[in-house]
Protein backbone atom coordinates (compact mmCIF):
# COMPACT_ATOMS: atom_id res chain seq x y z
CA UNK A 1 82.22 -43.24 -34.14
CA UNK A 2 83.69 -39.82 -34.32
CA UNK A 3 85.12 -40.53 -37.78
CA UNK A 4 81.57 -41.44 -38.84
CA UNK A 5 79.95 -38.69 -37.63
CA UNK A 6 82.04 -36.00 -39.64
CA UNK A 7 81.52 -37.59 -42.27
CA UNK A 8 78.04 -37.24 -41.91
CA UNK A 9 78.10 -33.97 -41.15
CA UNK A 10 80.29 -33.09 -44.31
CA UNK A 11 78.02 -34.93 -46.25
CA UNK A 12 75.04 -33.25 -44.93
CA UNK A 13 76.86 -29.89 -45.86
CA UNK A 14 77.85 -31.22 -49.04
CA UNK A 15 74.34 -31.74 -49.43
CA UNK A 16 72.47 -28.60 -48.22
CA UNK A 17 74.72 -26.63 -50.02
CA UNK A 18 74.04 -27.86 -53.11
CA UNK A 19 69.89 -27.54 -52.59
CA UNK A 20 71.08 -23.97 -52.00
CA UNK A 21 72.49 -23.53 -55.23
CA UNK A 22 70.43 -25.30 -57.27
CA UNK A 23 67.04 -23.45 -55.74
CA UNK A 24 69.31 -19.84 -56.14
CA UNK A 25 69.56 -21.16 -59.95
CA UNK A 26 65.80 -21.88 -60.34
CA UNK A 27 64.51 -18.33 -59.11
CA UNK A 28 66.99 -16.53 -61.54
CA UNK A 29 65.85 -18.39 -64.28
CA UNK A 30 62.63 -17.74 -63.29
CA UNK A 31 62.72 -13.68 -63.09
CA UNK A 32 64.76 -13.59 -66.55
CA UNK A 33 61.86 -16.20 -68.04
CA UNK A 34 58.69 -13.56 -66.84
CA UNK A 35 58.13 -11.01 -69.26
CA UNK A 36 54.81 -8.61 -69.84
CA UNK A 37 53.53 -11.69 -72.42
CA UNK A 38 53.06 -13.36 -69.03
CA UNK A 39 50.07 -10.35 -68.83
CA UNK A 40 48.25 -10.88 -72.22
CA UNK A 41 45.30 -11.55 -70.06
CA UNK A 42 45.08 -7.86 -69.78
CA UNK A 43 44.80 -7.14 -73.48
CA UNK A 44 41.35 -5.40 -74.66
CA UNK A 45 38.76 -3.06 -72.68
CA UNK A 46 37.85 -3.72 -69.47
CA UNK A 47 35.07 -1.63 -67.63
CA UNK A 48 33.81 -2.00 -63.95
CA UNK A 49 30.36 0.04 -63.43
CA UNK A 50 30.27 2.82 -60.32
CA UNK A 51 27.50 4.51 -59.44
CA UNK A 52 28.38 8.24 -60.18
CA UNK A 53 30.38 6.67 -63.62
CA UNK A 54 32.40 3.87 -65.14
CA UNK A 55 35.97 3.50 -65.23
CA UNK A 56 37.41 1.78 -68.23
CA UNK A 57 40.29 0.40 -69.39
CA UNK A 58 42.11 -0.36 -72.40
CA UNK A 59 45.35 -2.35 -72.79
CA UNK A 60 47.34 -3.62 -75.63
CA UNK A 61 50.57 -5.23 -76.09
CA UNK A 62 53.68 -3.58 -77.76
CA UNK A 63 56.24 -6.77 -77.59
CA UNK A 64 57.81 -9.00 -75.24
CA UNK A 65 58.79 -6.26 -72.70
CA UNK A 66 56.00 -3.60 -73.16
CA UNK A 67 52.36 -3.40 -72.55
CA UNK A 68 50.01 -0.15 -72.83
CA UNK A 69 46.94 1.02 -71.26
CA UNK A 70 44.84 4.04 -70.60
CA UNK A 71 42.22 4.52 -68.10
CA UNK A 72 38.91 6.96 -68.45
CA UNK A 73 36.08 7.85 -66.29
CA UNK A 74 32.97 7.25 -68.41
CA UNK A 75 29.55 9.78 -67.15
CA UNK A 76 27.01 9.68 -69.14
CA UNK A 77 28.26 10.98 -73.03
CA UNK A 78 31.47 12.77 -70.96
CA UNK A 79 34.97 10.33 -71.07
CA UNK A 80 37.17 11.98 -68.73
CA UNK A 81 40.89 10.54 -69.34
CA UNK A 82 42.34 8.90 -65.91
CA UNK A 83 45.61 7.90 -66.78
CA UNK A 84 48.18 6.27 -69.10
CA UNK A 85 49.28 3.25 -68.23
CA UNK A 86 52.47 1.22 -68.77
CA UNK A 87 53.47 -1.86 -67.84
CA UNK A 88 57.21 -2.96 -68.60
CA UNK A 89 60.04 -4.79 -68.08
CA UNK A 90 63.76 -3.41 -67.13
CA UNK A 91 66.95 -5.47 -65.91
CA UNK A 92 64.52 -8.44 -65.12
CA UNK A 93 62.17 -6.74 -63.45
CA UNK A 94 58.56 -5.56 -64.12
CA UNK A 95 56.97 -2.55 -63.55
CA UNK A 96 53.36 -0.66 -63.43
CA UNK A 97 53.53 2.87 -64.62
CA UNK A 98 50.75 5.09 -64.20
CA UNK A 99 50.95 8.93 -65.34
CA UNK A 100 47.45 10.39 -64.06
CA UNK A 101 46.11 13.09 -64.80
CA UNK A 102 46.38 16.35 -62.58
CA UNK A 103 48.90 14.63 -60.65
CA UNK A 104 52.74 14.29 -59.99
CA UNK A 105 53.07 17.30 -62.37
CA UNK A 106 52.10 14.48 -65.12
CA UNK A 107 55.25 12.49 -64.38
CA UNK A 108 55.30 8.44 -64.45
CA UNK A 109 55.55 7.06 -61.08
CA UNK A 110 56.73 3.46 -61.35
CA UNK A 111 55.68 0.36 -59.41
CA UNK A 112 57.49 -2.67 -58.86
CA UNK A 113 55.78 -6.02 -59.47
CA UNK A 114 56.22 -7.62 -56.14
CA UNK A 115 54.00 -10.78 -56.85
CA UNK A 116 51.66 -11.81 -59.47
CA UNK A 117 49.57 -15.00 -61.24
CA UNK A 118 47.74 -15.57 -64.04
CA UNK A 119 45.09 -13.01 -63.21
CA UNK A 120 46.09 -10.65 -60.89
CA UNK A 121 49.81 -8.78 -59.71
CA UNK A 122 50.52 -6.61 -57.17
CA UNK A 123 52.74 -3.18 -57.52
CA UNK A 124 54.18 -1.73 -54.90
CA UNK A 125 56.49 1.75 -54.50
């Protein structure tokens, strides 16, 4: 009985260490298969109405690992620029980049992409 149950457990170790593995394995191939073409959802102008003004946006793709967009404030004839926009990939990871305007000295603060589907992500500092 005793010889039967190590050998169970080994085999369940055997086992669970190889699901580990193999699910390690998946998420890295994963994170080095995402790039900012996963985004192209983004491309074009984009506008959501206010009631003081619109903000707009603008994004197009550079390649595989770059995407750029601007955002303006839209009141009446006036288009006050917002911010440039930048969303990238570096070492496997993506990023949001904002510079805005009158803040930060005008200096890039970047955002990693902690989650994100096919119509929405989430950056976080």
């Amino acid at each position: 009985m005793k010889k039967r149950t190590g050998i169970l457990l080994l085999l369940c170790a055997i086992s669970f260490s190889f699901l580990c593995c193999n699910s390690k394995k998946k998420e890295e191939t994963a994170k080095e298969s995402v790039n900012v073409s996963r985004f192209a959802w983004l491309n074009g102008n984009w506008a959501m109405p206010g009631d003081e003004a619109t903000i707009t946006e603008s994004w197009k793709t550079i390649n595989d690992t770059l995407m750029e967009g601007r955002s303006d404030f839209v009141k009446g004839d006036s288009v006050i620029p917002s911010e440039t926009i930048r969303l990238y990939q570096r070492q496997g990871d993506l990023y949001y980049e904002p510079t805005t305007a009158g803040q930060n000295d005008a200096m890039p603060v970047a955002f990693k992409l902690t989650s994100f589907s096919d119509t929405s992500f989430v950056a976080e500092n």
